[in-house]
N, C-alpha and C. Protein backbone atom coordinates (compact mmCIF):
# COMPACT_ATOMS: atom_id res chain seq x y z
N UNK A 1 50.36 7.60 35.05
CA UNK A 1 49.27 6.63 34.94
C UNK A 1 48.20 7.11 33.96
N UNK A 2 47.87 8.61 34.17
CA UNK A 2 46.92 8.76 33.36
C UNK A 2 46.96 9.00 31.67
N UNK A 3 48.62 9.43 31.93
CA UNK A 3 49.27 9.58 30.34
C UNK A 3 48.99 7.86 29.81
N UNK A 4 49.42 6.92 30.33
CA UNK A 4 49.40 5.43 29.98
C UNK A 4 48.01 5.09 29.30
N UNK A 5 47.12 5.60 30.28
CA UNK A 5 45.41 5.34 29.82
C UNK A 5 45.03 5.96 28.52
N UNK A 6 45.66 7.21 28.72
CA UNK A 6 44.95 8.14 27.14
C UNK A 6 46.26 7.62 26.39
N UNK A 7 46.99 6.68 26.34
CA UNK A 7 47.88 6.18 25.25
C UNK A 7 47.35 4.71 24.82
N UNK A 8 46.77 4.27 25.95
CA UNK A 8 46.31 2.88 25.61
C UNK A 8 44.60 2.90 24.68
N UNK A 9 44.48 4.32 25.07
CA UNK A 9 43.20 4.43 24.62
C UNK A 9 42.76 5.31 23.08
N UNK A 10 43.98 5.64 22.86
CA UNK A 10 44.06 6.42 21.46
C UNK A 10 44.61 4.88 20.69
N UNK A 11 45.43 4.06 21.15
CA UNK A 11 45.65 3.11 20.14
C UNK A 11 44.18 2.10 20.15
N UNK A 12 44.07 1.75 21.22
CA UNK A 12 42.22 0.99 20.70
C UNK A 12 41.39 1.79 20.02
N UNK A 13 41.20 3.07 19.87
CA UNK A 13 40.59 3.80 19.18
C UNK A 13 41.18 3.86 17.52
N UNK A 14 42.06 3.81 17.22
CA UNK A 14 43.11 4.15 16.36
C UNK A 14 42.87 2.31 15.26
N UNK A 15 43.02 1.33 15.96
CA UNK A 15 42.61 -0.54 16.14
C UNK A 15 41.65 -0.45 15.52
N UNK A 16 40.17 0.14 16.04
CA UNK A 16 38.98 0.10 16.16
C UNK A 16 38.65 0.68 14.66
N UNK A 17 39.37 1.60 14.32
CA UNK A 17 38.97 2.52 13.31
C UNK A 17 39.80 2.06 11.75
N UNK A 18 40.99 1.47 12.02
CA UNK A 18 41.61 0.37 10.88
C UNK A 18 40.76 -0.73 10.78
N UNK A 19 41.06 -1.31 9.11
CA UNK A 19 40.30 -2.30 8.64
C UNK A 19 40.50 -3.53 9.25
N UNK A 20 41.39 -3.57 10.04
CA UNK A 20 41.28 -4.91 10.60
C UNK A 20 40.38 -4.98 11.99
N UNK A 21 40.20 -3.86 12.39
CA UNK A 21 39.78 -3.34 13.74
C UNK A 21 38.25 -3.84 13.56
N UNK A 22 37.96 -2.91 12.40
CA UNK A 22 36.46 -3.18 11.91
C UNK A 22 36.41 -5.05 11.41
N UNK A 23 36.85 -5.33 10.84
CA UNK A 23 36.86 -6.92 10.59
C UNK A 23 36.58 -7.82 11.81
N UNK A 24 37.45 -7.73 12.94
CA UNK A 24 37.25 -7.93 14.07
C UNK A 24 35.83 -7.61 14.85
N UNK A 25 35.41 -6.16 15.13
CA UNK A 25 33.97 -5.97 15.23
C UNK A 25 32.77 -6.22 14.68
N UNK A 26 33.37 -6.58 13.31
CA UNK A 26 32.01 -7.26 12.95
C UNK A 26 32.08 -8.98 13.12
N UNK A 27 33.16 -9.60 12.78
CA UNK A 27 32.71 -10.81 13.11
C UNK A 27 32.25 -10.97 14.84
N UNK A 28 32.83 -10.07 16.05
CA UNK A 28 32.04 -10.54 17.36
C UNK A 28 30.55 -10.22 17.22
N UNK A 29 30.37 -9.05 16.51
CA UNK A 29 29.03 -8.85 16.27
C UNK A 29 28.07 -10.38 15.57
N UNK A 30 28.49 -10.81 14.26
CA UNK A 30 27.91 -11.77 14.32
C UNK A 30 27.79 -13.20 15.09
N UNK A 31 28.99 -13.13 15.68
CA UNK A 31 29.23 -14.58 16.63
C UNK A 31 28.59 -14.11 17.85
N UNK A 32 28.25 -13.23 18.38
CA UNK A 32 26.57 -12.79 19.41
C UNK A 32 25.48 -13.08 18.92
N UNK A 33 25.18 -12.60 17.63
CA UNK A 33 23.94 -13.09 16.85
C UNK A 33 23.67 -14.88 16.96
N UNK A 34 25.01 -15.24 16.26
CA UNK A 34 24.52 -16.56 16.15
C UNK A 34 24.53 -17.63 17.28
N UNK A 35 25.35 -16.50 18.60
CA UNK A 35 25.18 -17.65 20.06
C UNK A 35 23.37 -17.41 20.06
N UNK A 36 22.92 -16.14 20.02
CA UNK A 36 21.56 -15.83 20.24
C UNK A 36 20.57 -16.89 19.48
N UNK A 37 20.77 -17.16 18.03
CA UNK A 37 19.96 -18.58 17.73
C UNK A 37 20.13 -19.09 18.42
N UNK A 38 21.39 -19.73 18.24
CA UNK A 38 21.83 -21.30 18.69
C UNK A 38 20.67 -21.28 20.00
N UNK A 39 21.36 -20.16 20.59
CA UNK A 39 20.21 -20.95 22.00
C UNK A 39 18.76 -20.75 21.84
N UNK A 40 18.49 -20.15 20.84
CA UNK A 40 17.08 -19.79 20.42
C UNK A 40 16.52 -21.48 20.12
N UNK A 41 17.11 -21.81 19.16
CA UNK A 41 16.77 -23.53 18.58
C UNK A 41 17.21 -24.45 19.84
N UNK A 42 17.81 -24.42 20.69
CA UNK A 42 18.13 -25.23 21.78
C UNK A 42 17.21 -25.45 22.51
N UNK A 43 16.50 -24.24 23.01
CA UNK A 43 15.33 -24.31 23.72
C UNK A 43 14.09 -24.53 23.22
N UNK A 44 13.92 -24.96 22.01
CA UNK A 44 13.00 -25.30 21.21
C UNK A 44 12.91 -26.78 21.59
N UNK A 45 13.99 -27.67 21.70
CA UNK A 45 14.10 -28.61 21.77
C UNK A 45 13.41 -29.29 23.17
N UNK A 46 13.17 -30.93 23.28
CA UNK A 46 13.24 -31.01 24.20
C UNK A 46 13.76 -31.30 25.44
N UNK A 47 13.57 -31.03 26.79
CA UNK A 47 14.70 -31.17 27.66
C UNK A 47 14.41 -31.87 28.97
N UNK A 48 15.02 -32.71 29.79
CA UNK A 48 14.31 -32.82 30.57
C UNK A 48 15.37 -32.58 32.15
N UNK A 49 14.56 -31.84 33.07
CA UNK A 49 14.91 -31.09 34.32
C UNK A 49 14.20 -31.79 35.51
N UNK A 50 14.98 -31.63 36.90
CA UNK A 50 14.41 -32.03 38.06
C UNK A 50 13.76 -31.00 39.03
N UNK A 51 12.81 -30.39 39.15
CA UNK A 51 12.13 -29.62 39.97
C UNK A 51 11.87 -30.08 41.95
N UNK A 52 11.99 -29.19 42.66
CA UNK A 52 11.23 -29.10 44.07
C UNK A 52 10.20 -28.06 43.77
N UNK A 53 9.18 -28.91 44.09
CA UNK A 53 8.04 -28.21 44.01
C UNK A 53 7.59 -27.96 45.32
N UNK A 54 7.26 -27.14 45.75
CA UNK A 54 6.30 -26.77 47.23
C UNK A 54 5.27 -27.24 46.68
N UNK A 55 4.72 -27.84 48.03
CA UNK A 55 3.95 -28.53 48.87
C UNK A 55 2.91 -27.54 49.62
N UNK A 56 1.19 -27.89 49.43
CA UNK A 56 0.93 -27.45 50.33
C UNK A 56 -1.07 -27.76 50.40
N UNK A 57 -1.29 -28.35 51.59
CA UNK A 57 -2.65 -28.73 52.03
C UNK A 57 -3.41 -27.71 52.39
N UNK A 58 -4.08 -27.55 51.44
CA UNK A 58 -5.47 -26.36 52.08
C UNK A 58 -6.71 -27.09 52.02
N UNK A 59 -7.61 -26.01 53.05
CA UNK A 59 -9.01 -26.84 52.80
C UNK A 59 -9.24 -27.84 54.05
N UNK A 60 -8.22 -27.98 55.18
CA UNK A 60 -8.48 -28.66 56.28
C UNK A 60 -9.53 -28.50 57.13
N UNK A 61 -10.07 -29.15 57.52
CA UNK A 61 -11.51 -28.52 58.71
C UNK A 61 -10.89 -28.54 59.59
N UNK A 62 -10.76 -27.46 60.94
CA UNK A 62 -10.13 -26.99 62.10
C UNK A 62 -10.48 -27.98 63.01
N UNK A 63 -11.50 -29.32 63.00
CA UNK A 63 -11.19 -30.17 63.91
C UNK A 63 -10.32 -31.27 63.57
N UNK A 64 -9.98 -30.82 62.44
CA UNK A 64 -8.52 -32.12 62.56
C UNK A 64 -7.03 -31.55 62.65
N UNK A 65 -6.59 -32.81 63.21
CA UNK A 65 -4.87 -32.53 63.41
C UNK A 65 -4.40 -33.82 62.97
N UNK A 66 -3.02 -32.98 61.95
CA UNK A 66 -2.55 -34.03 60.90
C UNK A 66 -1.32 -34.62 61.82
N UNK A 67 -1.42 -35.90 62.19
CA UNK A 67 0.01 -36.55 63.26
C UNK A 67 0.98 -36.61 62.37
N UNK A 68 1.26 -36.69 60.86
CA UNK A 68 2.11 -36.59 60.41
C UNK A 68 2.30 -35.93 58.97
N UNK A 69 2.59 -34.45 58.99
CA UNK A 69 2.53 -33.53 58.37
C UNK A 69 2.89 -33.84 56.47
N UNK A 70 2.46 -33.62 55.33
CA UNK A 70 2.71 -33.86 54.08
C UNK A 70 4.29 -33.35 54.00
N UNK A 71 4.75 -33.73 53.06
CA UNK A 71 5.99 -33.33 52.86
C UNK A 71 6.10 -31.90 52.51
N UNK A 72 7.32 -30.94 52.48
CA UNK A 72 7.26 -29.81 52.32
C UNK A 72 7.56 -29.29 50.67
N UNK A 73 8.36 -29.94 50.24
CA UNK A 73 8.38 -30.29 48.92
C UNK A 73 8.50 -31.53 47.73
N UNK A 74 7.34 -31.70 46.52
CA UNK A 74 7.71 -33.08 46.02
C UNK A 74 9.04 -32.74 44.78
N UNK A 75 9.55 -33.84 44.96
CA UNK A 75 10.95 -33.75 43.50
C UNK A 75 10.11 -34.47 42.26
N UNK A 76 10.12 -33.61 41.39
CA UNK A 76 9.48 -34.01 40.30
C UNK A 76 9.96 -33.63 39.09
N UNK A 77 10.60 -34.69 37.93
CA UNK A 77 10.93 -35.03 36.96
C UNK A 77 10.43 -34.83 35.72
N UNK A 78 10.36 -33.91 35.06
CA UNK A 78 9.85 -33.05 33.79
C UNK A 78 10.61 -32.59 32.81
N UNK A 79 9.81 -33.31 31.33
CA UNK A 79 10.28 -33.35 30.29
C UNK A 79 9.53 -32.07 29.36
N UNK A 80 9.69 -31.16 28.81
CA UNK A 80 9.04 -30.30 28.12
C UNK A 80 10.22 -29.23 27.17
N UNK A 81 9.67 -28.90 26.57
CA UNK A 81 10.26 -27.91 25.68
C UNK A 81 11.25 -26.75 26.28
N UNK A 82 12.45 -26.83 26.30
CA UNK A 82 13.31 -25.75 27.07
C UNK A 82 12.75 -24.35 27.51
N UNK A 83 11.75 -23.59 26.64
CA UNK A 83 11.46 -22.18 26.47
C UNK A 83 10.54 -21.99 27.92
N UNK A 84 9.33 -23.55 27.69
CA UNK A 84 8.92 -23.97 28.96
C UNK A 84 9.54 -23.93 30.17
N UNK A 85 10.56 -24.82 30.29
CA UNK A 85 11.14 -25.50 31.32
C UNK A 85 12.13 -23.81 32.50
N UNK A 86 12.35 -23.13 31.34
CA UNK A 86 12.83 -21.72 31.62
C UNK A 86 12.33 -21.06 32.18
N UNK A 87 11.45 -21.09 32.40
CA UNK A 87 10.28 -19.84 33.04
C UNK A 87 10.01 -20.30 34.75
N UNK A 88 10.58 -21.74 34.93
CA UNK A 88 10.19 -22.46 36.00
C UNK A 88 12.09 -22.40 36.33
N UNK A 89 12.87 -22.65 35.76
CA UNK A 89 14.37 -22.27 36.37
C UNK A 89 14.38 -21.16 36.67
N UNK A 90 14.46 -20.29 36.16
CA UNK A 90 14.50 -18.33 36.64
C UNK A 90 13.72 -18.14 37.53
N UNK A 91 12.10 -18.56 37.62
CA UNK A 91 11.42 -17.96 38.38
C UNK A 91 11.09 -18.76 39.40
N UNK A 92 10.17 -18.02 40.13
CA UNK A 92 9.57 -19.00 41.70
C UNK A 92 9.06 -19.80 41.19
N UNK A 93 9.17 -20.99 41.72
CA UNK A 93 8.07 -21.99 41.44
C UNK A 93 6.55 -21.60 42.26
N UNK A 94 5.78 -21.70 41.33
CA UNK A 94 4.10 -21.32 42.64
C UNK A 94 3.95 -22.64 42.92
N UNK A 95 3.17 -22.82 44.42
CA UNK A 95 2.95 -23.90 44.98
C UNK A 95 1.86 -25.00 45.14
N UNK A 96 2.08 -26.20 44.88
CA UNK A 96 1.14 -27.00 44.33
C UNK A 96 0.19 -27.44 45.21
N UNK A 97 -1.17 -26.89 45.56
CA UNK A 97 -1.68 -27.44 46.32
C UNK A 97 -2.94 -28.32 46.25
N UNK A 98 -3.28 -28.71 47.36
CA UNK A 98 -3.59 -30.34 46.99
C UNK A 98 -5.10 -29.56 48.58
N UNK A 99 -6.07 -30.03 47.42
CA UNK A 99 -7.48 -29.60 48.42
C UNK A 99 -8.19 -31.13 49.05
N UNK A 100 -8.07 -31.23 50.64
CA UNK A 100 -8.39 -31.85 51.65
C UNK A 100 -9.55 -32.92 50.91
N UNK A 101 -10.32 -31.81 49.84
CA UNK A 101 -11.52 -32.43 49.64
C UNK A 101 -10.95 -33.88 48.60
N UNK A 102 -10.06 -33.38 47.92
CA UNK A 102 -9.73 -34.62 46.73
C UNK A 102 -9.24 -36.04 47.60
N UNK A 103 -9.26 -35.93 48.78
CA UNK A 103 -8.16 -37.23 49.35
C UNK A 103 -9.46 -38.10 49.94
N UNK A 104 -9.16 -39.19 49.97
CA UNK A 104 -9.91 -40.66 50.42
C UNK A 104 -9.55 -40.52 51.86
N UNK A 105 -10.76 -40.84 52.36
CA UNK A 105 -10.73 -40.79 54.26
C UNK A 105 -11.61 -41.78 54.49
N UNK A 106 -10.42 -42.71 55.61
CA UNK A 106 -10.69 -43.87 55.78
C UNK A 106 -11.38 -43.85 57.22
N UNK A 107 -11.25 -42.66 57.82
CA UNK A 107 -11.93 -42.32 58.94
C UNK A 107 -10.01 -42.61 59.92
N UNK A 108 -9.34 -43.18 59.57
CA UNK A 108 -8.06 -42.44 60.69
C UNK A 108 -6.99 -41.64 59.75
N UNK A 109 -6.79 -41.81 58.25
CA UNK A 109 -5.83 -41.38 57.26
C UNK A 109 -6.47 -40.57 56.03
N UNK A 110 -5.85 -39.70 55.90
CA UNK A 110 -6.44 -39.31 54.84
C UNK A 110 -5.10 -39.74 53.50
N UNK A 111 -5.90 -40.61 52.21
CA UNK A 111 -4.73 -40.77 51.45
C UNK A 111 -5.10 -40.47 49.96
N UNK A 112 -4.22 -40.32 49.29
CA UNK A 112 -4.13 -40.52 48.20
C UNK A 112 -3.12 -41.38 47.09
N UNK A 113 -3.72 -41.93 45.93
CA UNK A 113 -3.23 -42.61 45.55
C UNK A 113 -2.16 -41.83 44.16
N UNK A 114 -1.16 -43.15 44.14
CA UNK A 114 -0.37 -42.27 42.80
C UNK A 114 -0.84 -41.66 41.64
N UNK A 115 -1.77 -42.65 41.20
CA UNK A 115 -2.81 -42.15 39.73
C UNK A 115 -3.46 -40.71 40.42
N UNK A 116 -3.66 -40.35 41.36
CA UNK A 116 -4.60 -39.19 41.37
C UNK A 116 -3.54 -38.20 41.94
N UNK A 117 -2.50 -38.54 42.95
CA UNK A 117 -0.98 -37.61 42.45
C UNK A 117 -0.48 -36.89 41.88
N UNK A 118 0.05 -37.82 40.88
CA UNK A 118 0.99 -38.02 39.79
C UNK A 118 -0.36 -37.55 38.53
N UNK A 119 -1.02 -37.10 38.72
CA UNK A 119 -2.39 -36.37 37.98
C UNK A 119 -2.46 -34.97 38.32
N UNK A 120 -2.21 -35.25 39.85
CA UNK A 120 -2.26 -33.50 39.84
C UNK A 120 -0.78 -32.60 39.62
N UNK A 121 0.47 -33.37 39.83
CA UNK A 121 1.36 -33.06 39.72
C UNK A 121 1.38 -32.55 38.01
N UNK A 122 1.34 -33.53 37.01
CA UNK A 122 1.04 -33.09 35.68
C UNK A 122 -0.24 -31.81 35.33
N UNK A 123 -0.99 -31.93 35.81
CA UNK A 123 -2.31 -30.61 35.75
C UNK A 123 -1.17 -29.72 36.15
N UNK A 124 -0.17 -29.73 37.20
CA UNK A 124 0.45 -28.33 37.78
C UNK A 124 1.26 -27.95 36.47
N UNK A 125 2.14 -28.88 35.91
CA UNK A 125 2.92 -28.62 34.64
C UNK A 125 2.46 -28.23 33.19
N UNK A 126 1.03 -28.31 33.32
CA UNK A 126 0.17 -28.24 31.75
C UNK A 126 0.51 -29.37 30.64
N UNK A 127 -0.17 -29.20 30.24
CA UNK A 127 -1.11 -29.88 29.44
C UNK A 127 0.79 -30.69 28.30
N UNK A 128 1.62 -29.76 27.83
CA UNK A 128 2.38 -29.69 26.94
C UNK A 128 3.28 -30.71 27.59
N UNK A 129 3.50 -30.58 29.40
CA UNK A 129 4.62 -31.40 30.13
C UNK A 129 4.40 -32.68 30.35
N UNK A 130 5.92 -33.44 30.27
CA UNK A 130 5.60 -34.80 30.57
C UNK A 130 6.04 -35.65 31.78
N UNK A 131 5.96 -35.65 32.72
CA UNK A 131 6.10 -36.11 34.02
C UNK A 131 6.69 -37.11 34.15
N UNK A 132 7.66 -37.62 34.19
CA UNK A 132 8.65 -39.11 34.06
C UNK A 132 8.69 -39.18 35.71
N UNK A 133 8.94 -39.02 36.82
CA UNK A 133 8.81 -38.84 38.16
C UNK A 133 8.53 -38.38 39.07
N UNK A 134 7.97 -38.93 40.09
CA UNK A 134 7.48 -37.73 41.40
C UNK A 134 7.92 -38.49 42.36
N UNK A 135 8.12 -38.08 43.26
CA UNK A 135 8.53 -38.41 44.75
C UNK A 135 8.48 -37.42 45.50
N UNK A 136 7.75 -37.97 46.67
CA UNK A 136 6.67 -39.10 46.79
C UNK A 136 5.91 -39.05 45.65
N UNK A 137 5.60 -40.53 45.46
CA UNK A 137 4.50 -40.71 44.43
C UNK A 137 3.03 -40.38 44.70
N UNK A 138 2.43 -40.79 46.28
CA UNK A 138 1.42 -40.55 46.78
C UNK A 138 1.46 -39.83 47.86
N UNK A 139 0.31 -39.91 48.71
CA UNK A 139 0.27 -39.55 50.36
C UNK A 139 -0.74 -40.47 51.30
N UNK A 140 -0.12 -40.31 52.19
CA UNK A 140 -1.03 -41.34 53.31
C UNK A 140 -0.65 -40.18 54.37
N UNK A 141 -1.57 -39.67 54.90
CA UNK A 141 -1.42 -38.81 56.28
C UNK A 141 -2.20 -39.24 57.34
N UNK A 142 -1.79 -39.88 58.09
CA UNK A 142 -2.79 -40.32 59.59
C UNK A 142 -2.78 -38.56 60.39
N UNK A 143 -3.97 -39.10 60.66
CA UNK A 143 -4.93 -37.79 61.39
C UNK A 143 -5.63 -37.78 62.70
N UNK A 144 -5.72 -37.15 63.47
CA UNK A 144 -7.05 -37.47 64.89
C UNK A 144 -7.99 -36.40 64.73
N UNK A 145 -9.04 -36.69 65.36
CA UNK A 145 -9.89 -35.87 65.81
C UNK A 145 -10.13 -35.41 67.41
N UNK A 146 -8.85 -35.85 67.99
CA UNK A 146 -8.92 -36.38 69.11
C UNK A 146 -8.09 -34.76 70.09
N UNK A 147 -8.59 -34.54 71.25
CA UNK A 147 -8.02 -33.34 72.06
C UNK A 147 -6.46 -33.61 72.26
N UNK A 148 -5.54 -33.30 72.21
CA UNK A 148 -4.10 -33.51 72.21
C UNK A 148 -4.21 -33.49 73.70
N UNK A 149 -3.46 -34.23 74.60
CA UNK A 149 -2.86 -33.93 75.66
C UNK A 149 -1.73 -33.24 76.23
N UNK A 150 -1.95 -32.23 77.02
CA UNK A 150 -0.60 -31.70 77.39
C UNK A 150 0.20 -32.13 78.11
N UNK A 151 1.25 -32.08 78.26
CA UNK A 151 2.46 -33.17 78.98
C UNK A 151 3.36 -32.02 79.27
N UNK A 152 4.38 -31.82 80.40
CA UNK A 152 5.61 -31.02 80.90
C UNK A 152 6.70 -31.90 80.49
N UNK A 153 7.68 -30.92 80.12
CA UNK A 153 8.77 -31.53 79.79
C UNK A 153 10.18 -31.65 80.93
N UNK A 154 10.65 -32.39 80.99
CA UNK A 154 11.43 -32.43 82.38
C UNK A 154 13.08 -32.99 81.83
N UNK A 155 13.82 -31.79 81.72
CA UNK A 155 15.77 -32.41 81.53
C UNK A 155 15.93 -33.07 82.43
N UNK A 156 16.14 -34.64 81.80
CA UNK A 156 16.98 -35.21 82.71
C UNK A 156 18.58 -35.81 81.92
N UNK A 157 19.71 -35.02 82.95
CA UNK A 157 20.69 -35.22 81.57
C UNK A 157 22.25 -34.99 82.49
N UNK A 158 23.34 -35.52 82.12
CA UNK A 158 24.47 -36.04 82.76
C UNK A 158 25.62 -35.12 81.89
N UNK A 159 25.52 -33.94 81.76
CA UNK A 159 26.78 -33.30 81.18
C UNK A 159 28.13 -32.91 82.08
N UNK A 160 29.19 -33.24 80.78
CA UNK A 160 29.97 -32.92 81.21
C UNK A 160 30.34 -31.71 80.13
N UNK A 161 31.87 -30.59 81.00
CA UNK A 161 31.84 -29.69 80.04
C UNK A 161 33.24 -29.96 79.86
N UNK A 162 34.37 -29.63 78.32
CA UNK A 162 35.54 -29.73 78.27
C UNK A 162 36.23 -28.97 79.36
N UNK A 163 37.58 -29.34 78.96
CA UNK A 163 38.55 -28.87 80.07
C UNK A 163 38.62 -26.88 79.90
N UNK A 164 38.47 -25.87 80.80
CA UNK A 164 38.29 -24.39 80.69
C UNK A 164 36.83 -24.19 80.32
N UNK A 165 36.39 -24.96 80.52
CA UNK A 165 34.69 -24.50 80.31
C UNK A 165 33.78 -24.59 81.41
N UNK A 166 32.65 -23.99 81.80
CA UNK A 166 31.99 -23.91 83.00
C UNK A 166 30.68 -23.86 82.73
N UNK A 167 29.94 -24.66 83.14
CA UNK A 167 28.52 -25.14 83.39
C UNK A 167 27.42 -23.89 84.05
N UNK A 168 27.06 -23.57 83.38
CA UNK A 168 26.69 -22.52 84.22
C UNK A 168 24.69 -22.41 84.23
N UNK A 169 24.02 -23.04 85.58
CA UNK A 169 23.45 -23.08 85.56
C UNK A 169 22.79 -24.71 85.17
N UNK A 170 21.27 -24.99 85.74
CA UNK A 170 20.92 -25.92 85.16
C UNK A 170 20.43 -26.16 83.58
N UNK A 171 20.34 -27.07 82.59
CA UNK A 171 19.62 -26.71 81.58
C UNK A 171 18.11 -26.77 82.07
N UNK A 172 18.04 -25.87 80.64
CA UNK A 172 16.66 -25.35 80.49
C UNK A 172 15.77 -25.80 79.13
N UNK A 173 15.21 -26.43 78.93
CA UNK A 173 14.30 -26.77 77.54
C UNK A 173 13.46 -25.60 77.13
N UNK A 174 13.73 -25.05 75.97
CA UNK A 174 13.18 -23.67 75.17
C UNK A 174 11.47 -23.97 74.96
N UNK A 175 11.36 -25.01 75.29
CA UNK A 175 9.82 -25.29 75.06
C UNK A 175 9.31 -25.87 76.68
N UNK A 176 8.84 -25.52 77.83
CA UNK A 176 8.57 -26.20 78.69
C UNK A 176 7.14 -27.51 78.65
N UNK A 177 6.33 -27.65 77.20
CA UNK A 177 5.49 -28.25 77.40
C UNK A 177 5.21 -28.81 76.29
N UNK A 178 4.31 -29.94 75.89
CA UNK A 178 4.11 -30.16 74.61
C UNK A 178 2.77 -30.74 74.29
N UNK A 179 2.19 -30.83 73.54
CA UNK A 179 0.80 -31.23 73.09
C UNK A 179 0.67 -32.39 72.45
N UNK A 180 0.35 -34.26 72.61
CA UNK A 180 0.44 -35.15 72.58
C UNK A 180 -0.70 -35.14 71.87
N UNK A 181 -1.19 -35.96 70.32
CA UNK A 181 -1.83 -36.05 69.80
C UNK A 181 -1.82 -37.88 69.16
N UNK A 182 -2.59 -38.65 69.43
CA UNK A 182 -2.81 -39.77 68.63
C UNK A 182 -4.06 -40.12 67.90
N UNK A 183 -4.29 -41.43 67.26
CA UNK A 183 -5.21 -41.67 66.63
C UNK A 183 -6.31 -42.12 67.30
N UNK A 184 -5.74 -42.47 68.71
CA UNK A 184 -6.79 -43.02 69.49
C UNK A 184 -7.29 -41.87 70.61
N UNK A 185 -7.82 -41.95 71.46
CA UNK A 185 -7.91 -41.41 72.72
C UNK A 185 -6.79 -41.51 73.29
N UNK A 186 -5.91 -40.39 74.17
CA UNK A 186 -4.67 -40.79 74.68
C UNK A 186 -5.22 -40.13 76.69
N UNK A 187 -5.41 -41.45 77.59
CA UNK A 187 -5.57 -41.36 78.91
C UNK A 187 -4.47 -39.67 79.32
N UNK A 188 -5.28 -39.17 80.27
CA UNK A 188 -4.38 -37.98 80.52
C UNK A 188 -3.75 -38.33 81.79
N UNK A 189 -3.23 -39.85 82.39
CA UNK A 189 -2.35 -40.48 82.75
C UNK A 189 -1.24 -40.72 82.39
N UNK A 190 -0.73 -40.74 80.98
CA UNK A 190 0.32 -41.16 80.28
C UNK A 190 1.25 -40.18 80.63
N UNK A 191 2.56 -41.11 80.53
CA UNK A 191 3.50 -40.86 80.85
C UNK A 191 4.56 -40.58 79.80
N UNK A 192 5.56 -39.71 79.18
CA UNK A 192 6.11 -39.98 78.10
C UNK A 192 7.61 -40.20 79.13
N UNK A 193 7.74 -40.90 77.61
CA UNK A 193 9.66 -41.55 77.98
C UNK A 193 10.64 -40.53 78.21
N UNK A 194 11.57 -40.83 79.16
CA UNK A 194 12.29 -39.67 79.27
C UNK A 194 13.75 -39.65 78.15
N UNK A 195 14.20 -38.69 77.85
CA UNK A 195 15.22 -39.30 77.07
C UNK A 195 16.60 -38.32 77.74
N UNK A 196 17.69 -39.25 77.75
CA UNK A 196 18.69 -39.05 78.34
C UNK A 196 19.80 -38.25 77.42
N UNK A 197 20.31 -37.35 78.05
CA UNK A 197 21.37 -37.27 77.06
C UNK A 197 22.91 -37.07 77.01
């Protein structure tokens, strides 16, 4: 085996060192060079890519609770110069956040509209990028100011188990309780629905 290696390896050496050997090494040498433009001028060009951007609300005042949380990431549609667009494929995206103070409060929602969006979404991309889509376009988040109610949670539930399998024990819900929040006042009478399963 090892005779085979130092035979296979005196003739590539032997290849390498004839004029055709060298002919060969230099043209891969230049056909590396010129993949290296090519993609040099490619990314010059422009291109356009689909991003997930994180999501994220700062700036909340601790007496509110959001009933229905912003999305976790927006998909957003960007046209810019490849060299650009590169630095955001390879790397983390940093996360776009959106301050409590910029949003319209109607006294139950806090919202915003697409023009002021689709504004900050472009501010996140600079000045050079061109934004063809976002989704969501806006936000509407209903909110309370209101004490959540606590409620117990109670299995009520009809299992069966396949044939060689054994039930063992009653179920158990990993959360025994939960915190009920609406826009209104919620009576600490209420009852929630049970759900069957």
């Amino acid at each position: 085996m090892k005779k085979r290696l130092r035979e296979t390896g005196q003739r590539l050496h032997a290849l390498a060192h004839s004029t055709r050997g060298r002919n060969v090494c230099t043209f891969l040498v230049f056909l590396v060079i010129a993949a290296i433009f090519w993609n040099v001028v490619a990314l010059n060009d422009e291109m356009q890519q689909e991003f997930e951007v994180p999501l994220e609300l700062v700036g909340v005042p601790d007496d509110i609770v959001l009933i229905s949380l912003p999305p976790s990431t927006v998909s957003v549609s960007v046209r810019d110069k490849g060299t650009s667009l590169l630095r955001y494929s390879f790397g983390e995206l940093p996360v776009l956040k959106i301050q409590y103070k910029d949003f319209a409060n109607n006294g139950r929602r806090l919202s915003m509209g697409e023009t002021q969006f689709v504004g900050a979404v472009r501010s996140f991309f600079g000045q050079g990028a061109s934004v063809s889509g976002v989704k969501p376009d806006s936000l509407s988040l209903p909110y309370t100011k209101h004490q959540g109610v606590v409620k117990h949670i109670k299995v009520v539930s009809d299992v069966t188990t396949a044939p060689q399998y054994v039930l063992s024990g009653p179920l158990v819900p990993a959360v025994d309780t939960v915190r009920v929040y609406s826009q209104r006042a919620i009576p600490r009478s209420i009852t929630l629905s049970r759900l069957s399963l």
